[in-house]
Protein backbone atom coordinates (compact mmCIF):
# COMPACT_ATOMS: atom_id res chain seq x y z
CA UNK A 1 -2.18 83.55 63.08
CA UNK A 2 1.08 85.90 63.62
CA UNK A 3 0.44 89.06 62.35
CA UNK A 4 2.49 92.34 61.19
CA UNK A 5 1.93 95.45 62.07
CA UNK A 6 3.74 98.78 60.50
CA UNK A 7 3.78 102.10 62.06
CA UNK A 8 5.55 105.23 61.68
CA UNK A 9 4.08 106.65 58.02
CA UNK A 10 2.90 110.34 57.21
CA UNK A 11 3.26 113.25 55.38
CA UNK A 12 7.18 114.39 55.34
CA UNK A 13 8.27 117.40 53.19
CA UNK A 14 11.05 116.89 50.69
CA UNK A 15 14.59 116.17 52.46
CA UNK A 16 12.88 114.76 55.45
CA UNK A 17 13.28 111.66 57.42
CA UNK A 18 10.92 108.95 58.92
CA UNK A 19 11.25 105.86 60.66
CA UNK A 20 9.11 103.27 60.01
CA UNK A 21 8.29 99.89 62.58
CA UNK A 22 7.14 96.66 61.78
CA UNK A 23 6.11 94.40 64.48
CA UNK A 24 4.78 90.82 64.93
CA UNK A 25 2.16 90.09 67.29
CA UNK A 26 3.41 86.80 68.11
CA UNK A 27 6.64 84.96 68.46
CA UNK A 28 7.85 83.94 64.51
CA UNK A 29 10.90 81.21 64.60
CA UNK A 30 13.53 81.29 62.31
CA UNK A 31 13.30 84.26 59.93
CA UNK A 32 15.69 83.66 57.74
CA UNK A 33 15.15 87.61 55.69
CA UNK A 34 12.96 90.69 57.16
CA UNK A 35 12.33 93.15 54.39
CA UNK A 36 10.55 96.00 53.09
CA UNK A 37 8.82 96.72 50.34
CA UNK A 38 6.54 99.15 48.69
CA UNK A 39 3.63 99.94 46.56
CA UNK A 40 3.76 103.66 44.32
CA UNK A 41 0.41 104.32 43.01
CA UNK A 42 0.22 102.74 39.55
CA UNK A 43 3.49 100.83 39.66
CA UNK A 44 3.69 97.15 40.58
CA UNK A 45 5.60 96.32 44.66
CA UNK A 46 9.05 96.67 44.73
CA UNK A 47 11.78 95.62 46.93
CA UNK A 48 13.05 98.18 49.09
CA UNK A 49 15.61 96.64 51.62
CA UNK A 50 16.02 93.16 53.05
CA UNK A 51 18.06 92.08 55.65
CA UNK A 52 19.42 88.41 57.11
CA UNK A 53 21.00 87.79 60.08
CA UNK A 54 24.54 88.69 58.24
CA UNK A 55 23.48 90.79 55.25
CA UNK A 56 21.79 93.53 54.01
CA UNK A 57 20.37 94.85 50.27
CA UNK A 58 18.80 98.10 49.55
CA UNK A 59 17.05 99.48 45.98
CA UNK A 60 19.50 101.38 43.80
CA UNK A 61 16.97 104.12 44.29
CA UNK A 62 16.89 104.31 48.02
CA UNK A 63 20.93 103.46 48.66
CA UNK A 64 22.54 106.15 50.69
CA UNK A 65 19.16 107.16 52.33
CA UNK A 66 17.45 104.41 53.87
CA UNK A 67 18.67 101.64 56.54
CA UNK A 68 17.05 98.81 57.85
CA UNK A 69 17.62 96.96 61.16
CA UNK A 70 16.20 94.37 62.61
CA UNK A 71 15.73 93.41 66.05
CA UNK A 72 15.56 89.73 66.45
CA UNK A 73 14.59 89.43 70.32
CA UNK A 74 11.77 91.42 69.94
CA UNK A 75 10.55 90.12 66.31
CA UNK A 76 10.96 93.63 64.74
CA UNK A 77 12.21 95.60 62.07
CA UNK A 78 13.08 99.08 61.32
CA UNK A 79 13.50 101.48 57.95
CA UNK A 80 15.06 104.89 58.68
CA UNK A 81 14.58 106.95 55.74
CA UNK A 82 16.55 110.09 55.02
CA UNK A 83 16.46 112.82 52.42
CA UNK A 84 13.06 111.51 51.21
CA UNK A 85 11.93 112.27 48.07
CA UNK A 86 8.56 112.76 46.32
CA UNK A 87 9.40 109.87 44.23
CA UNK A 88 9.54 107.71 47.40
CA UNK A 89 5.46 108.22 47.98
CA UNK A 90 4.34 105.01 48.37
CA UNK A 91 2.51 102.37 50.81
CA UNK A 92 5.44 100.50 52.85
CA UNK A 93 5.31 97.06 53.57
CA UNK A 94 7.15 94.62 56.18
CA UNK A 95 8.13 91.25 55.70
CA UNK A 96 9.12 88.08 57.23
CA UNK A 97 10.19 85.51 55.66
CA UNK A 98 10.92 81.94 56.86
CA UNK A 99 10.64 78.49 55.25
CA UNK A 100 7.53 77.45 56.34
CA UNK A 101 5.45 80.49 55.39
CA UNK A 102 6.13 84.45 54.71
CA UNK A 103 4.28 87.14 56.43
CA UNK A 104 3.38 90.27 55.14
CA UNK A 105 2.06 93.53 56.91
CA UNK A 106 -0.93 95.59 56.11
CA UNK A 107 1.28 98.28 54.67
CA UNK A 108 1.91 102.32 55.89
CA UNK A 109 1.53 105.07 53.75
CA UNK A 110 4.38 107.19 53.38
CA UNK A 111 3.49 110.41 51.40
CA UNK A 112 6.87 113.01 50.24
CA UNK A 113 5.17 116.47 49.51
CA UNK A 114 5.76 120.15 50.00
């Protein structure tokens, strides 16, 4: 089974950037989104951005600051986060999504604190 793996999540100040990576371990045929997502203590997931092949849609709260890419040769996807905020604390999670099945990472913490 194809999995995902994130990397790239830490402890950032306020203001700061990271970039996060999701990667599958295997070849994964047409993905028709790849997305991220995350996971605030206490609050239920939430989209952050998703993109398709032609598109892409970000969080109200994140727009300005974050930008995915995705890199469909190599089966990966990117988040570059700027200006981060404590509010954006959270465990990040990638996803694939195809017709046949969606596949979800294991998730990267991502912790905004002075």
């Amino acid at each position: 089974q194809v999995q995902l793996v994130e990397s790239g999540g830490g402890l950032v100040q306020p203001g700061g950037s990271l970039t996060l990576s999701c990667a599958a371990s295997g070849s994964i045929f047409n993905i028709i989104t790849m997305g991220w997502y995350r996971r605030a203590p206490g609050k239920k997931r939430e989209l952050v951005a998703i993109a398709s092949d032609r598109l892409t849609n970000y969080a109200d709260a994140v727009k300005g600051r974050f930008a995915i890419s995705r890199d469909n040769a190599k089966n990966m996807v990117y988040l570059q986060m700027n200006s981060l905020k404590p509010e954006d604390t959270a465990i990040y999670y990638c996803n694939f999504y195809t017709r046949s099945y969606d596949y979800w990472g294991q998730g990267t913490q991502v912790t905004v604190s002075s």
